[in-house]
Protein backbone atom coordinates (compact mmCIF):
# COMPACT_ATOMS: atom_id res chain seq x y z
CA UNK A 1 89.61 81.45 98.34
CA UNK A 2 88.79 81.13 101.61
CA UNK A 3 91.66 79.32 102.95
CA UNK A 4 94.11 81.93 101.55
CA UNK A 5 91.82 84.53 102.67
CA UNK A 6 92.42 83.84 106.42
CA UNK A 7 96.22 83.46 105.93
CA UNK A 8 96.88 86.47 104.18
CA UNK A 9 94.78 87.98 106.83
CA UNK A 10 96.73 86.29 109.22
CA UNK A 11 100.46 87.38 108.04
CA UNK A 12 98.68 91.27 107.87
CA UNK A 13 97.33 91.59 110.99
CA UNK A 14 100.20 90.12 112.52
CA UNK A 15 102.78 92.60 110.59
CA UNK A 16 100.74 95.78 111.90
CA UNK A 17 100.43 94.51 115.57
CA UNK A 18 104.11 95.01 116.08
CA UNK A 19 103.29 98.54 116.13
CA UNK A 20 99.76 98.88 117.85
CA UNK A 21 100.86 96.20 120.76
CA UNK A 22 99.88 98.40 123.41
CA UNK A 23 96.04 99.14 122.27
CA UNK A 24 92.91 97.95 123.23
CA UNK A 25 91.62 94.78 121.26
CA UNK A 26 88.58 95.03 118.87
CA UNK A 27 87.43 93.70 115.69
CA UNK A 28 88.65 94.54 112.18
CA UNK A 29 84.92 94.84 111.02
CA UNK A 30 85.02 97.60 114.35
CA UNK A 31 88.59 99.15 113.40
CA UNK A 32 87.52 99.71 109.79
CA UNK A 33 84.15 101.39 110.96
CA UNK A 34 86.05 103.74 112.74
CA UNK A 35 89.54 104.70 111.44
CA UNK A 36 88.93 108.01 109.45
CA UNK A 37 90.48 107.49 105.87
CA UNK A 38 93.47 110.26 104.90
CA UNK A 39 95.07 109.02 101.53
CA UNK A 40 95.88 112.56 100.54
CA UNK A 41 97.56 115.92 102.12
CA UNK A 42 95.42 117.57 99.96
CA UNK A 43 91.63 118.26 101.48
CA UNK A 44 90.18 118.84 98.33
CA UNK A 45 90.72 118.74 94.29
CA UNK A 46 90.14 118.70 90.95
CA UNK A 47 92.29 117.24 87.96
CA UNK A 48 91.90 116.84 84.31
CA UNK A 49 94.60 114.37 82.62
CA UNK A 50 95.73 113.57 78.98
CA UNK A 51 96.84 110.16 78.46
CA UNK A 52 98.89 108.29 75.46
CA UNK A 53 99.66 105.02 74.59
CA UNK A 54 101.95 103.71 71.76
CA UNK A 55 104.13 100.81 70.61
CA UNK A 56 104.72 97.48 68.62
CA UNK A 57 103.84 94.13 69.76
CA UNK A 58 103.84 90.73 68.05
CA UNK A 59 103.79 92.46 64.84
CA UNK A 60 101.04 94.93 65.71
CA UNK A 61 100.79 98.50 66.04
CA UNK A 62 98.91 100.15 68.40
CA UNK A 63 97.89 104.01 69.21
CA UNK A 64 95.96 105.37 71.58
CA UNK A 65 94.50 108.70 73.56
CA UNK A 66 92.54 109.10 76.24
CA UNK A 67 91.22 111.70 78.82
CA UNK A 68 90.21 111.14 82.81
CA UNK A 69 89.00 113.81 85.50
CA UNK A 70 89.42 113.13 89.22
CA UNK A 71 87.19 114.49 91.45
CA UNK A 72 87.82 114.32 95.38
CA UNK A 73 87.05 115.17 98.83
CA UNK A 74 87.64 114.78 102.34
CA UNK A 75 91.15 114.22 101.83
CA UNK A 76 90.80 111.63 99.32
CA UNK A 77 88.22 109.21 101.37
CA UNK A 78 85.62 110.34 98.42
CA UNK A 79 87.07 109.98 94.84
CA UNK A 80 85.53 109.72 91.86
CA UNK A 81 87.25 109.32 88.49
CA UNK A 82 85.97 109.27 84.91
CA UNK A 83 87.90 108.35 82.55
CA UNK A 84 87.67 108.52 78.43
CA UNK A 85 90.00 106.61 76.07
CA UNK A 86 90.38 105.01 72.49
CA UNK A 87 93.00 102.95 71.23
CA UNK A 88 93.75 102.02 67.46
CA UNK A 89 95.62 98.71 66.44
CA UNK A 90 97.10 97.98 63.31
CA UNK A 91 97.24 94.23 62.66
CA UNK A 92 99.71 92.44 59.68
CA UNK A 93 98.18 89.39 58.74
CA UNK A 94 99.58 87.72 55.01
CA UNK A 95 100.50 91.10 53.96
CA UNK A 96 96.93 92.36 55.14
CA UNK A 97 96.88 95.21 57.52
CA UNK A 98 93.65 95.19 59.73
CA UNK A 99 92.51 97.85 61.63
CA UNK A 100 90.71 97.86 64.92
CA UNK A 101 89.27 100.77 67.23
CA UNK A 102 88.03 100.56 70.76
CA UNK A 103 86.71 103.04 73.04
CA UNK A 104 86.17 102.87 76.55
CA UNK A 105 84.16 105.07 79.05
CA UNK A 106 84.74 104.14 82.84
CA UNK A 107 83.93 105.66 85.89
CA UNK A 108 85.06 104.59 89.41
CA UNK A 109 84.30 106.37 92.41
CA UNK A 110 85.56 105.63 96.26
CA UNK A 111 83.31 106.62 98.96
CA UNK A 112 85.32 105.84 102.52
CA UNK A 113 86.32 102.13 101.78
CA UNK A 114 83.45 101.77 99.23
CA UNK A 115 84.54 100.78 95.35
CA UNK A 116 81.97 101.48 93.27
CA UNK A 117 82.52 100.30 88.97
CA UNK A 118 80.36 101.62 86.54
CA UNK A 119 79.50 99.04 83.32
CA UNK A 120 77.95 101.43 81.02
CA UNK A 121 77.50 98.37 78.04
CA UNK A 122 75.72 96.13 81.03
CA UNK A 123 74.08 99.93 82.78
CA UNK A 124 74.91 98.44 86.19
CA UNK A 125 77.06 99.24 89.05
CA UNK A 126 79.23 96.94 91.16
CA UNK A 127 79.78 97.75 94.73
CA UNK A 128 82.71 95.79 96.93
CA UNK A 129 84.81 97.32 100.04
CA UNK A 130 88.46 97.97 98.62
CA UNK A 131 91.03 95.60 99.92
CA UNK A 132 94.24 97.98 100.15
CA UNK A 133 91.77 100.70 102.04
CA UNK A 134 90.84 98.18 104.39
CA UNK A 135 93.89 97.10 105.24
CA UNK A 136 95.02 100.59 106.24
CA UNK A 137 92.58 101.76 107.91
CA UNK A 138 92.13 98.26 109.95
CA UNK A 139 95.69 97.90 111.02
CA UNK A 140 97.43 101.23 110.69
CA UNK A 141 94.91 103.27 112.36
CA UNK A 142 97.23 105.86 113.10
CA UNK A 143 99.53 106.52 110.22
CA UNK A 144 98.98 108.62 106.76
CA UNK A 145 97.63 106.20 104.00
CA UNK A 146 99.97 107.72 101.59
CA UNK A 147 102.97 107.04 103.63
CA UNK A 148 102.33 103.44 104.02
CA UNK A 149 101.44 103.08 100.20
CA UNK A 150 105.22 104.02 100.09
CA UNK A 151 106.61 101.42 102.63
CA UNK A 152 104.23 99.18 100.59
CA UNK A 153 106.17 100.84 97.08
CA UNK A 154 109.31 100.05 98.96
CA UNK A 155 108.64 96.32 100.31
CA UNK A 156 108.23 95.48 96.46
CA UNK A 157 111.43 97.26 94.90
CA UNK A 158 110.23 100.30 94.28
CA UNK A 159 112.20 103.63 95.46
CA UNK A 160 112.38 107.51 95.01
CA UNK A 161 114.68 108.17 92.27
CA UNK A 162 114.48 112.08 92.60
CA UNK A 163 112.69 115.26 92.64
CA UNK A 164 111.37 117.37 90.23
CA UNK A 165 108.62 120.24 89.72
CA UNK A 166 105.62 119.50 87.47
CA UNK A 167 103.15 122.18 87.07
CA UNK A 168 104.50 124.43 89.54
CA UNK A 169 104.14 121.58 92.12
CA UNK A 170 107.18 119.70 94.30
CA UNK A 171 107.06 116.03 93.46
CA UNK A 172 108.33 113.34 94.55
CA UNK A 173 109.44 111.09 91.70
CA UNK A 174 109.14 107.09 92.59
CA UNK A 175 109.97 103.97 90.35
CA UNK A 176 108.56 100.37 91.00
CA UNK A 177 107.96 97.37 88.23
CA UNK A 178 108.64 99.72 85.39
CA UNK A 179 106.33 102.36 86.43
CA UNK A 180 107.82 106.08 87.00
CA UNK A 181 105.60 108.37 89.36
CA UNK A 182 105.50 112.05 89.62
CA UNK A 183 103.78 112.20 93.89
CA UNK A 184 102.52 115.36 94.68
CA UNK A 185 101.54 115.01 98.70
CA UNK A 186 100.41 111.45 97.89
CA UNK A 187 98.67 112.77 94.48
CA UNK A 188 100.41 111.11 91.67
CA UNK A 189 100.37 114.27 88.65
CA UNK A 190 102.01 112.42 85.98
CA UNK A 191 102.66 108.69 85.01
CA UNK A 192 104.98 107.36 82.41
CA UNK A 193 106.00 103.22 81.90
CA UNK A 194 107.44 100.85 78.93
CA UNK A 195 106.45 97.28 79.61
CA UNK A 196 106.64 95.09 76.41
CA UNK A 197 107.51 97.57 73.97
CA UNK A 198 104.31 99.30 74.76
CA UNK A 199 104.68 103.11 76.19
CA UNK A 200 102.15 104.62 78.02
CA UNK A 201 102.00 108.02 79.39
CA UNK A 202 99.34 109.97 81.60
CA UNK A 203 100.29 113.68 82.87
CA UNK A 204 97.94 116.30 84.83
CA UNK A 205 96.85 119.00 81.84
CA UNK A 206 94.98 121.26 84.78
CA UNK A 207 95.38 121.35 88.39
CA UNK A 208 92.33 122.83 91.36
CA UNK A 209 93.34 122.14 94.85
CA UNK A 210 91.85 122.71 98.21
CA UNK A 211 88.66 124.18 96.84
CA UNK A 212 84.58 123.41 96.65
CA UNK A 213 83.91 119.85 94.60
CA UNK A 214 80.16 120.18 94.30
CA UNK A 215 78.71 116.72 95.32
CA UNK A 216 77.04 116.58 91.63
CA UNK A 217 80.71 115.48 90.22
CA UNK A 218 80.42 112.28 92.56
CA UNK A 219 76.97 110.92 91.47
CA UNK A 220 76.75 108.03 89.65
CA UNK A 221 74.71 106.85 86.65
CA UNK A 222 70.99 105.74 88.12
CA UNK A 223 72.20 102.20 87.06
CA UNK A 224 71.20 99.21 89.89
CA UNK A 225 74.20 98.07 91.81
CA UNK A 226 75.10 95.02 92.43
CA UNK A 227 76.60 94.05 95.33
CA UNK A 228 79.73 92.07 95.97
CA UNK A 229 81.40 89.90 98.94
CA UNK A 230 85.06 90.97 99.36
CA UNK A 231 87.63 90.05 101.67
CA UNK A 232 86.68 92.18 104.56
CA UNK A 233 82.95 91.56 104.49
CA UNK A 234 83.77 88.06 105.24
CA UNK A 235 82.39 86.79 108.45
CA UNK A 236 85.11 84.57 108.81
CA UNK A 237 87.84 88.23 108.75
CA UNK A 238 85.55 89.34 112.00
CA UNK A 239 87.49 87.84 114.45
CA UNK A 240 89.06 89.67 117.41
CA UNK A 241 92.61 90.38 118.17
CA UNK A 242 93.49 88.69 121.16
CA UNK A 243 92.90 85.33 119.66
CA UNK A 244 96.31 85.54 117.98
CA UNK A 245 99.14 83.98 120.82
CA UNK A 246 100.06 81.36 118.39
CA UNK A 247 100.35 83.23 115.14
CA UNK A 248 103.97 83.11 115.73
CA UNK A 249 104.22 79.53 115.26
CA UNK A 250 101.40 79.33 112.44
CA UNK A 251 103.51 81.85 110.14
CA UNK A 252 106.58 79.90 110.94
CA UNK A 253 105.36 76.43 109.41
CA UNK A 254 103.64 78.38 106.50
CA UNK A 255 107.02 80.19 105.67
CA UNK A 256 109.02 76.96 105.68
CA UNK A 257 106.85 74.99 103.28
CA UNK A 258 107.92 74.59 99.60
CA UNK A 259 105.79 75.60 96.60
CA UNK A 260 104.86 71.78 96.63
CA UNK A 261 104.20 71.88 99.98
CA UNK A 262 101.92 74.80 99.96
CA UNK A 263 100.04 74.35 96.97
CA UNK A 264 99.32 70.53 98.24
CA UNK A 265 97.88 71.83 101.34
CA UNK A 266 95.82 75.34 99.00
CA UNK A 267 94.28 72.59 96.92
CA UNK A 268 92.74 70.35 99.50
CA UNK A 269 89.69 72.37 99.38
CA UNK A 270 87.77 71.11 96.04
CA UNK A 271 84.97 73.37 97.21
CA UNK A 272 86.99 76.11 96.69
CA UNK A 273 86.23 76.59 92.91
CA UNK A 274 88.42 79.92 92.50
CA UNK A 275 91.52 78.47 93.99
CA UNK A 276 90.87 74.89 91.94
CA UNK A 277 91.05 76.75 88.85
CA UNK A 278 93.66 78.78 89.32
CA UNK A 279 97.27 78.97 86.99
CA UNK A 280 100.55 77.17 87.97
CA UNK A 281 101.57 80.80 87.88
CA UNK A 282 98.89 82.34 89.92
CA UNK A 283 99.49 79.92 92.68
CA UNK A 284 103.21 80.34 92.39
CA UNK A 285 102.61 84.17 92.55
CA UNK A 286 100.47 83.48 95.52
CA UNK A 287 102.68 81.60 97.16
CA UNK A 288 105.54 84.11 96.84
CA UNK A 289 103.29 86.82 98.03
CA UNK A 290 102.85 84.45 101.73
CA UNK A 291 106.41 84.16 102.01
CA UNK A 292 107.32 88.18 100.97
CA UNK A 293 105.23 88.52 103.96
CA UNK A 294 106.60 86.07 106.43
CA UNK A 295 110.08 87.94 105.86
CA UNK A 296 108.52 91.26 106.47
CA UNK A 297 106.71 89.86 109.50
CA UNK A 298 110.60 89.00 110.60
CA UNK A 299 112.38 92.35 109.91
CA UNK A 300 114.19 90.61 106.67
């Protein structure tokens, strides 16, 4: 997707430098080298969580429980989380009732920008630089990660709908899409949504913060990784600031094109297979994203 690449890139960048006009130029490949990552006000921690999941859904029933442990350090810029689940799923078919179990073992671990995904059933590890780190670290160098995860809550409908202790911690309690958050100095302790007649539900059991995380809870299975491009390893993202005077006018046409318009101009590259064989709906969502964007880029 590399044309959508650069112009999401393009709408970003653009966004933050209304508040870092004033500072020297450099590279984002430079600026995410050497921001220092803070997503929590918490230096150190760890958590054990329960989760549920229950409901009805085209006729089937399904059940589920599950367990997950974070582990971090360093304020959050090392994470690693292992989680344990099985879900059960009664199926009606002409007065049949099937039954199906899965279980699921996954482990995911952050290591300053670094996403790391651990495939037990393949015994291989994926490595690719996380997108929403990069952004904030390459253009809002000098704000708290949690707080702009909640102007990012905010710019999609999301807000704080109260406050409430949960296990003798202050929380913040935020809503967005159907999903209610229990925030605990950017630590989210408890989780609860409905979407589709399915409820989930994932709350902290047992709480450790600010103390010793032995570095043998953040190595990973002796699996080979495999490595992959992402958007900020592109060479075509490691361009430098000051070649942006007419960014203005760029994100002015793009924001004033139709769906037709836009998705005309997306599809002129047939070499780029991912965008070729994307949904009506993908390119639609997309599309909607670019233009979110443009009004954010205008104060709207």
């Amino acid at each position: 997707m590399k044309k959508i690449n650069i112009i999401l890139a393009l709408f970003i960048i653009t966004i933050s430098c209304k508040g870092n006009e004033n500072k020297p130029a450099d590279s984002l490949a430079v600026k995410i080298e050497q921001n220092k990552l803070k997503r929590y006000q918490v230096e150190s921690g760890i958590i054990h969580f329960t989760s549920t999941i229950s409901g009805k859904i085209l006729g089937s029933t399904m059940t589920g429980t599950g367990t997950e442990t974070i582990y971090f350090k360093d304020w959050g810029a090392i994470e690693l989380k292992d989680e344990k689940s099985s879900e059960t799923t009664h199926i009606k078919f002409f007065g049949k009732t099937k039954e199906e179990t899965t279980t699921k073992h996954t482990v995911n671990k952050l290591d300053n920008g670094e996403w790391y995904t651990v495939n037990f059933e393949r015994k291989e590890i994926t490595a690719k630089r996380s997108i929403p780190i990069d952004m904030i670290t390459a253009f809002h160098p000098d704000s708290d990660a949690g707080d702009t995860g909640k102007e990012m809550v905010k710019s999609l409908g999301g807000k704080k709908i109260g406050e409430e202790n949960y296990m003798g911690y202050p929380c913040e309690i935020w809503e967005a899409m159907g999903v209610k958050q229990w925030v605990h100095k950017h630590i989210t302790l408890k989780i609860e949504t409905t979407v589709m007649g399915i409820t989930t539900s994932k709350k902290a059991t047992n709480i450790e913060f600010n103390i010793a995380v032995p570095d043998k809870y953040f190595k990973l299975p002796d699996f080979p990784i495999k490595k992959e491009e992402s958007f900020f390893s592109n060479e075509e993202m490691n361009f430098d600031m000051d070649n942006m005077e007419d960014m203005d006018a760029n994100m002015d046409k793009l924001s004033k094109l139709s769906f037709e318009e836009w998705k005309k101009m997306a599809l002129s590259d047939k070499d780029d297979e991912e965008m070729q064989h994307m949904s009506e709906d993908e390119l639609r969502q997309t599309y909607n994203m670019i233009q979110k964007m443009a009004k954010m880029r205008k104060g709207n």
